[in-house]
N, C-alpha and C. Protein backbone atom coordinates (compact mmCIF):
# COMPACT_ATOMS: atom_id res chain seq x y z
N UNK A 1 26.07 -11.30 17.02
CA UNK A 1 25.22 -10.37 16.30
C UNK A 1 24.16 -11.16 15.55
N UNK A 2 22.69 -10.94 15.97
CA UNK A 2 22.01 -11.51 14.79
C UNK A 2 21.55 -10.69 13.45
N UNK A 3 21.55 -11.83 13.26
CA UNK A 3 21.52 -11.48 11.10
C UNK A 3 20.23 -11.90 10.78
N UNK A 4 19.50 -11.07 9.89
CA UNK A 4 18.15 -11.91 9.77
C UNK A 4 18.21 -12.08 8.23
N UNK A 5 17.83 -13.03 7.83
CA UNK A 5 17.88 -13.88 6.89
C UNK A 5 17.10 -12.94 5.45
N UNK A 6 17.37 -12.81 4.89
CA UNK A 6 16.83 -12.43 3.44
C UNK A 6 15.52 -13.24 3.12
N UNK A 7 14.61 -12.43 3.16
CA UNK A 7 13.13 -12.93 3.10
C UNK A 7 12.74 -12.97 1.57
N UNK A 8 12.72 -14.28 0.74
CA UNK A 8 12.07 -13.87 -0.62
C UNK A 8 10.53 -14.48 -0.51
N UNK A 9 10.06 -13.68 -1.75
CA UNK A 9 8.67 -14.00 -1.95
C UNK A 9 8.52 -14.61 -3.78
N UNK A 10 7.84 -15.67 -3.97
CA UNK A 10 8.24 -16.25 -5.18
C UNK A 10 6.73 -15.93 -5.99
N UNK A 11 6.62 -15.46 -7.41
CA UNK A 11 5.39 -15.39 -8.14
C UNK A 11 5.01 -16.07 -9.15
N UNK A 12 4.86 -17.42 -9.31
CA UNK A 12 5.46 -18.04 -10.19
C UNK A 12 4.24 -19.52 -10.33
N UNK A 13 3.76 -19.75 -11.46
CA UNK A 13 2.49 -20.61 -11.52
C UNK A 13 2.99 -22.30 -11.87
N UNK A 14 4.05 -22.40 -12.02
CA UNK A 14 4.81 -23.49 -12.03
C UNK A 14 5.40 -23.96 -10.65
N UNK A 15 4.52 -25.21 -10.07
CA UNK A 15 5.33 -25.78 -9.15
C UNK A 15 6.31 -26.55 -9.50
N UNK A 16 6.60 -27.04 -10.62
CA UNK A 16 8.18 -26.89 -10.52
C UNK A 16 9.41 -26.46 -10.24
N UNK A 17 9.26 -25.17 -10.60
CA UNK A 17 9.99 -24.21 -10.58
C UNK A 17 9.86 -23.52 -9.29
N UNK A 18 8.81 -23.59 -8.59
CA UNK A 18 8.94 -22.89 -6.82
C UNK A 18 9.54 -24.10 -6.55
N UNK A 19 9.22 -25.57 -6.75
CA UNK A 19 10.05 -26.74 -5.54
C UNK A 19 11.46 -26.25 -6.20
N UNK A 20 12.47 -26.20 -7.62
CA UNK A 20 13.71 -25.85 -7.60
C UNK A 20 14.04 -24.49 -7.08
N UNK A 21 13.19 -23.36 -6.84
CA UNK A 21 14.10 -22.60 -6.28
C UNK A 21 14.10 -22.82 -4.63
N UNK A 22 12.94 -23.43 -4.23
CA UNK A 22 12.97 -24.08 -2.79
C UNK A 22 14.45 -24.73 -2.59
N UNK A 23 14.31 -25.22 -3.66
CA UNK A 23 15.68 -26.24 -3.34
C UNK A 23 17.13 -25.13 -3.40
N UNK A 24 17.40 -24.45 -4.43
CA UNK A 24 18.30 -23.48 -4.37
C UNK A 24 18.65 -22.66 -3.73
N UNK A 25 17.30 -22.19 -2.63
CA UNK A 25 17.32 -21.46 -1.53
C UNK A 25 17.47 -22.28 -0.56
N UNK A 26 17.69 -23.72 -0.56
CA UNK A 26 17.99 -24.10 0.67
C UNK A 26 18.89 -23.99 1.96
N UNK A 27 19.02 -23.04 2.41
CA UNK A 27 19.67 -22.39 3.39
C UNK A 27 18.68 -21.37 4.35
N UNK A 28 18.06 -22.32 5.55
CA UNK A 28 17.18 -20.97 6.36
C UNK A 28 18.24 -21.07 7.08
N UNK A 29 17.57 -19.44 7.59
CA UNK A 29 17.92 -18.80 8.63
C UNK A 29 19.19 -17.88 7.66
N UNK A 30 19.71 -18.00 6.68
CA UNK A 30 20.24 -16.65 5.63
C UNK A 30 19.46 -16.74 4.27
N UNK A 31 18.28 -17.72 3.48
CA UNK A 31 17.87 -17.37 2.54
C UNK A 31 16.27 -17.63 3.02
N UNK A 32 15.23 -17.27 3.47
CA UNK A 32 14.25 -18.00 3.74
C UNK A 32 12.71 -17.25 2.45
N UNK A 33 12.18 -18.43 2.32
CA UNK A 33 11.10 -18.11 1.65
C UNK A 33 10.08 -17.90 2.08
N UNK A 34 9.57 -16.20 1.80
CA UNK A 34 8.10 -16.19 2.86
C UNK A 34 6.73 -16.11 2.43
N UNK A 35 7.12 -16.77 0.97
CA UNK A 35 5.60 -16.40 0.78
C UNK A 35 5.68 -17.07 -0.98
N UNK A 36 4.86 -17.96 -1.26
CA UNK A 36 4.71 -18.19 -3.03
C UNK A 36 3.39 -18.07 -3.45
N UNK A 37 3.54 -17.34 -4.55
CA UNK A 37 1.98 -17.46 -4.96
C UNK A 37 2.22 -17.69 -6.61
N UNK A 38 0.86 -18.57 -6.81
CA UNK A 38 0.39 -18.68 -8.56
C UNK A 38 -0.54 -17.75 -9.16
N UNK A 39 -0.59 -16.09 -8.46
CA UNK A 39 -1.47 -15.70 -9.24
C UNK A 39 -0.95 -14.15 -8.99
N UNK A 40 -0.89 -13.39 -10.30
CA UNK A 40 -1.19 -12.09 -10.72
C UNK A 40 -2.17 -11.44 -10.07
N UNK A 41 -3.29 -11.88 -9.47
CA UNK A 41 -4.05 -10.77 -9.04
C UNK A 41 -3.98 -10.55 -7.53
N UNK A 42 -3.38 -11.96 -7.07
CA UNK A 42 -3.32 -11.85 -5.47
C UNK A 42 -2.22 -11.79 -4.94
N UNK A 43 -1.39 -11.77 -6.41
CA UNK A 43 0.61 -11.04 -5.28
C UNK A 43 0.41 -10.02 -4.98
N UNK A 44 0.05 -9.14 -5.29
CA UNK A 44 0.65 -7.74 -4.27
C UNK A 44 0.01 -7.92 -2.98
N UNK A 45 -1.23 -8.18 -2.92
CA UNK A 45 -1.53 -8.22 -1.47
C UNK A 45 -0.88 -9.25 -0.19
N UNK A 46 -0.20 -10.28 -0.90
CA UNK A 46 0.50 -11.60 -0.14
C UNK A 46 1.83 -10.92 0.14
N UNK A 47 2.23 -10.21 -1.24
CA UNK A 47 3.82 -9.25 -0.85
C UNK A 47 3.72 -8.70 0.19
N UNK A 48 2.56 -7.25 0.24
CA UNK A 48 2.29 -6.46 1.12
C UNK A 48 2.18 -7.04 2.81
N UNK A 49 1.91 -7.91 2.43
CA UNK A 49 1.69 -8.94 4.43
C UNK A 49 2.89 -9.74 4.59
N UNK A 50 3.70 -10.02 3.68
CA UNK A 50 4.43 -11.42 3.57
C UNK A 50 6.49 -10.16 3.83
N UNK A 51 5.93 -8.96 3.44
CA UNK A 51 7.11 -7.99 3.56
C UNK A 51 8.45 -8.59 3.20
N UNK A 52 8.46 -8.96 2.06
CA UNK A 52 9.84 -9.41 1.74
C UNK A 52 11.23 -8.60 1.31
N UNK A 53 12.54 -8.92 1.31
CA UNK A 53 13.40 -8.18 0.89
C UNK A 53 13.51 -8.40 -0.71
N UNK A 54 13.16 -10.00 -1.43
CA UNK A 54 13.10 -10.06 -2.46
C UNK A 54 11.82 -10.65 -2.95
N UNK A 55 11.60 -9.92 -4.52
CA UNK A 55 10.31 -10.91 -4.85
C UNK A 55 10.95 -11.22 -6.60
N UNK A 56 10.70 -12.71 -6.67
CA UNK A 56 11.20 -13.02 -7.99
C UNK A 56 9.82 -13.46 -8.79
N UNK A 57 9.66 -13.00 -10.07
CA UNK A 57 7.96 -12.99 -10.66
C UNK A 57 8.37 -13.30 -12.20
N UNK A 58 7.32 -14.60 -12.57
CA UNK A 58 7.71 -14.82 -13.94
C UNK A 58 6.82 -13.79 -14.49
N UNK A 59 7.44 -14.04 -15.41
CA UNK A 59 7.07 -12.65 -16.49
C UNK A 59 5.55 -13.32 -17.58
N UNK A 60 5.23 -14.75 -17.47
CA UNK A 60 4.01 -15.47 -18.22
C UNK A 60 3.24 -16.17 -16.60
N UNK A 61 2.24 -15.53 -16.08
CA UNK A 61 1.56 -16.55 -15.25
C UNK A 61 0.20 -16.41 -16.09
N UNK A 62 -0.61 -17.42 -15.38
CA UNK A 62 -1.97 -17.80 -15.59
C UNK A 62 -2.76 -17.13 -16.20
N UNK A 63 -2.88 -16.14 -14.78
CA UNK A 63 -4.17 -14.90 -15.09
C UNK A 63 -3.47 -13.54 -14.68
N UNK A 64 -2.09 -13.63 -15.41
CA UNK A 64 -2.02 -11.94 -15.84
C UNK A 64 -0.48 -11.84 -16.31
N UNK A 65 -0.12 -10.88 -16.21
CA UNK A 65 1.79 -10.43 -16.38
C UNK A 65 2.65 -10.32 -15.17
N UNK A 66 3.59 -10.98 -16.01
CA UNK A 66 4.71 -10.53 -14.64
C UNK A 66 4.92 -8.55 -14.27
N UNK A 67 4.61 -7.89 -15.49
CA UNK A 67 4.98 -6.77 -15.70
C UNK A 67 4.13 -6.00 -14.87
N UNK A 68 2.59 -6.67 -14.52
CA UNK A 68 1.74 -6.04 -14.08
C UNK A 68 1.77 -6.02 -12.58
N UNK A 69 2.71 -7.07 -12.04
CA UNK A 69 3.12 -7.83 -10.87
C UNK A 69 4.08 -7.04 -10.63
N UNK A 70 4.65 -6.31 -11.19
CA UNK A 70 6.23 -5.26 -10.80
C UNK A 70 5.48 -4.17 -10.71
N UNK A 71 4.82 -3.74 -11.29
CA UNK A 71 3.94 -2.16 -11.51
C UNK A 71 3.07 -2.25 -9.86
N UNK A 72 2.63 -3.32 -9.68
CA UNK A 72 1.81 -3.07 -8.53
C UNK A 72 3.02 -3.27 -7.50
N UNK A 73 3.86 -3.76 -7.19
CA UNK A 73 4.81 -4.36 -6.30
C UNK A 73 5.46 -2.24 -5.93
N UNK A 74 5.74 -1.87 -7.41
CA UNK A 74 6.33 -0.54 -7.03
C UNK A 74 5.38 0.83 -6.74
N UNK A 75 4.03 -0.03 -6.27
CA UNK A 75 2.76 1.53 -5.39
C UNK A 75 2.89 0.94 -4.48
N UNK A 76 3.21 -0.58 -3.70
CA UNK A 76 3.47 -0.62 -2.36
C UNK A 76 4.10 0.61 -1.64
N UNK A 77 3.84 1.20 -0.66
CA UNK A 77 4.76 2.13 0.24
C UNK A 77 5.87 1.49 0.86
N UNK A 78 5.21 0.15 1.36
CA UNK A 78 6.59 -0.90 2.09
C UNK A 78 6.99 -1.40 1.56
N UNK A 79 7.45 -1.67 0.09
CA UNK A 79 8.06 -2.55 -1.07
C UNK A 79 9.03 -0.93 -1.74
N UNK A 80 9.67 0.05 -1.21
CA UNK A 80 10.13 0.60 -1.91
C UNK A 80 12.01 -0.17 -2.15
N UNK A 81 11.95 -0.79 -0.96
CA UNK A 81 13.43 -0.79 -1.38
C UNK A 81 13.46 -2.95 -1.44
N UNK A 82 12.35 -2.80 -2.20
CA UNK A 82 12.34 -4.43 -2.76
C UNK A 82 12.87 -4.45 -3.26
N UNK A 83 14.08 -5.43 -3.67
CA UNK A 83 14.51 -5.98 -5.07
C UNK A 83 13.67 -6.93 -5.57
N UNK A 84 13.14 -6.69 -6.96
CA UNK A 84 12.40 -7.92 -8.10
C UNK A 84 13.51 -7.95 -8.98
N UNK A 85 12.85 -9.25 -8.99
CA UNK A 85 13.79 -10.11 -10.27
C UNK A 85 12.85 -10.33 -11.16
N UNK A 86 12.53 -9.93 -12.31
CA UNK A 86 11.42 -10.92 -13.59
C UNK A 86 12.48 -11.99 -14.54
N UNK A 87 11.90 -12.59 -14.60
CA UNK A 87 12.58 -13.91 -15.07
C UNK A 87 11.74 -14.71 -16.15
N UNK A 88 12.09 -15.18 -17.28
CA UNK A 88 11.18 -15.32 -18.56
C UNK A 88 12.14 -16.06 -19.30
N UNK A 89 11.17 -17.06 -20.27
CA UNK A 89 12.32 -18.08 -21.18
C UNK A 89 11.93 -17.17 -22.55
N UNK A 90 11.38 -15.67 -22.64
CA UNK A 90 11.06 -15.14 -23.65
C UNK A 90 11.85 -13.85 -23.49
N UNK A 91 13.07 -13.58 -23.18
CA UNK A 91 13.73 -12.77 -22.82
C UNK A 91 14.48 -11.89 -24.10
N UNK A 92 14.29 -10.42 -24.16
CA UNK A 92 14.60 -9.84 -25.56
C UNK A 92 15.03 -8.27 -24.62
N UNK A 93 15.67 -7.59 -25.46
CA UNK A 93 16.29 -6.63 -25.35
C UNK A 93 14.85 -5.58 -24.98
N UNK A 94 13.69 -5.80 -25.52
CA UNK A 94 12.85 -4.95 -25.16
C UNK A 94 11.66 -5.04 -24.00
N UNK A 95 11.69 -6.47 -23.64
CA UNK A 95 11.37 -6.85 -23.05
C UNK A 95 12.18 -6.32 -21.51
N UNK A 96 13.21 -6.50 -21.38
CA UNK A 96 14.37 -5.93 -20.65
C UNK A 96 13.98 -4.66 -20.42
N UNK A 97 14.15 -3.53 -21.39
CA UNK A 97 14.14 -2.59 -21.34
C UNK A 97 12.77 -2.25 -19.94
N UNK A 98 11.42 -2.81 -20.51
CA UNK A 98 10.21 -2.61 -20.17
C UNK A 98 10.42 -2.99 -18.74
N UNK A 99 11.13 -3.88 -18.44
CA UNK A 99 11.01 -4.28 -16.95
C UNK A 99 11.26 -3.33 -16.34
N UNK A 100 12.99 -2.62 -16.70
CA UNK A 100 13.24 -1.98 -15.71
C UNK A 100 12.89 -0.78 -15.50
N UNK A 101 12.03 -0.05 -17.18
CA UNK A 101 11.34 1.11 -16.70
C UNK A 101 10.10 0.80 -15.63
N UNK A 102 9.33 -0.38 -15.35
CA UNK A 102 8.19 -0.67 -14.61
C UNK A 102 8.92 -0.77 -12.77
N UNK A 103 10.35 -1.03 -13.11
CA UNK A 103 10.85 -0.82 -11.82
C UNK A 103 11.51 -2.42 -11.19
N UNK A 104 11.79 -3.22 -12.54
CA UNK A 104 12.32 -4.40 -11.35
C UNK A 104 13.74 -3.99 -11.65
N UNK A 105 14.25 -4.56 -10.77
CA UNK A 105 15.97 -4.55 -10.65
C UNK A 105 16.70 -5.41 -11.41
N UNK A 106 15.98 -6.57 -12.13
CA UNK A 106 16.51 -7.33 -12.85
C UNK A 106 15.69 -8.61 -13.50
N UNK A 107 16.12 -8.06 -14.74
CA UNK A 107 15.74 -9.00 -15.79
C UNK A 107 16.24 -10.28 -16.36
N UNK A 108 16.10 -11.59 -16.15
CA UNK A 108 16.85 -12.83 -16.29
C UNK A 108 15.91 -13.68 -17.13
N UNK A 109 16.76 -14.51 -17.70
CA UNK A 109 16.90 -15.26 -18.58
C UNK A 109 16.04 -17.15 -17.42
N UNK A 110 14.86 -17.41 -17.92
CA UNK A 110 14.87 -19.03 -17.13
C UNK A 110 16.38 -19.61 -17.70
N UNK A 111 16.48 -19.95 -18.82
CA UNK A 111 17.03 -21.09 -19.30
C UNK A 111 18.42 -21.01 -18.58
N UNK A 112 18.92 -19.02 -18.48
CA UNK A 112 20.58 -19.34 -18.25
C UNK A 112 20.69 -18.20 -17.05
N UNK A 113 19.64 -18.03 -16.62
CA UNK A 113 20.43 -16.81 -15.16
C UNK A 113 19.70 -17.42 -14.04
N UNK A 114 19.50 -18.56 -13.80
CA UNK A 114 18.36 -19.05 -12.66
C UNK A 114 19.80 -18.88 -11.61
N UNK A 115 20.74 -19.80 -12.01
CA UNK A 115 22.14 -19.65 -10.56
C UNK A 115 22.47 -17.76 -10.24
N UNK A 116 21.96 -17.08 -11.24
CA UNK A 116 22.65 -15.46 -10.95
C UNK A 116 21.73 -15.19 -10.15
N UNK A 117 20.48 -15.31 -9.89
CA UNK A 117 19.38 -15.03 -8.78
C UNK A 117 20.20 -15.68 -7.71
N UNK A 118 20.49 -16.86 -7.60
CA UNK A 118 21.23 -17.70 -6.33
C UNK A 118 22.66 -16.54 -5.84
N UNK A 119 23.34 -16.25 -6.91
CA UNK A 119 24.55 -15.48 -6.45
C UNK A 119 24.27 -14.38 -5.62
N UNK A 120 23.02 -13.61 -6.48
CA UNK A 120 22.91 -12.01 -5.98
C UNK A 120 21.93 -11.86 -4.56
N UNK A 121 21.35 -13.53 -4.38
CA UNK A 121 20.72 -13.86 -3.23
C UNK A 121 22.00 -14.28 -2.11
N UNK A 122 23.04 -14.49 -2.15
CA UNK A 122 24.24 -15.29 -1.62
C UNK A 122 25.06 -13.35 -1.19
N UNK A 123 25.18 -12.78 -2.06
CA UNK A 123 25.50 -11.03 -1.92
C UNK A 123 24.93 -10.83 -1.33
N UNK A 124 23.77 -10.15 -0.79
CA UNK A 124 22.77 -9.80 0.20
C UNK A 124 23.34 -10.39 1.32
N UNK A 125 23.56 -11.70 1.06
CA UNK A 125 23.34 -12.66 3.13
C UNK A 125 24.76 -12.18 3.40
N UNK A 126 25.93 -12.17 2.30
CA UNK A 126 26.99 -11.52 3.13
C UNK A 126 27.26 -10.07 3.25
N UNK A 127 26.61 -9.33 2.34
CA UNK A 127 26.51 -7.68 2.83
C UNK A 127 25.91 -7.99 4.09
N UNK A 128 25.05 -8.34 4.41
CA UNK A 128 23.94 -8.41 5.56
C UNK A 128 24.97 -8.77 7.12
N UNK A 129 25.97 -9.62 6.63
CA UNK A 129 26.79 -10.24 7.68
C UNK A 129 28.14 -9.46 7.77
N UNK A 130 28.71 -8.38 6.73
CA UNK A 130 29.45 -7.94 6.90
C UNK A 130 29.69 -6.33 8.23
């Protein structure tokens, strides 16, 4: 039976942080990365072509919000059953709140939920295989 691999898309203006989750996703062919971008104004359109199952978006880039990056991600027609992750080292109960009314699926912590993105990315490949 083939299985096709969980496609993420990364939003995130720190190449640091795309080479570690490169590295954390290291597993193609069940975690593959299809797409990174450093900018707020040109993710949705890279999402929209790049059709991912996940998109993980910091919540501080360059030239705009992560928040504004979930709001556009959820008028995609083909991004309805995306999972986003926003992810922020400025993480507060209201902040939280705001995400998930804008529509991401989950709100994380940089400093202490970077491995819970890895887990709930690791769930997917075996729902996917079950």
């Amino acid at each position: 039976m083939l299985v096709h691999p969980v496609r993420v898309f990364i939003v995130d203006d720190s190449p640091q942080l795309t080479d570690m989750f490169s590295e954390l996703f290291g597993d193609p062919g069940t975690i593959d990365i299809v797409g990174i971008c450093d900018s707020a104004l040109n993710a949705c359109e890279e999402i929209r072509l790049a059709k991912p199952d996940v998109v993980i978006v910091d919540l501080q880039l360059k030239d705009g919000s992560g928040f504004d990056v979930v709001k556009d991600i959820r008028l995609l027609p083909e991004a309805t059953d995306t999972v986003v992750f926003l992810f922020t080292n400025h993480a507060s109960r209201e902040l939280h709140q705001h995400a998930i009314t804008l529509g991401a699926n989950y709100f994380l912590d940089k400093s202490r939920d970077l491995e819970k993105i890895v887990e709930i990315l690791q769930e997917k490949v075996r729902a996917r295989t079950a």
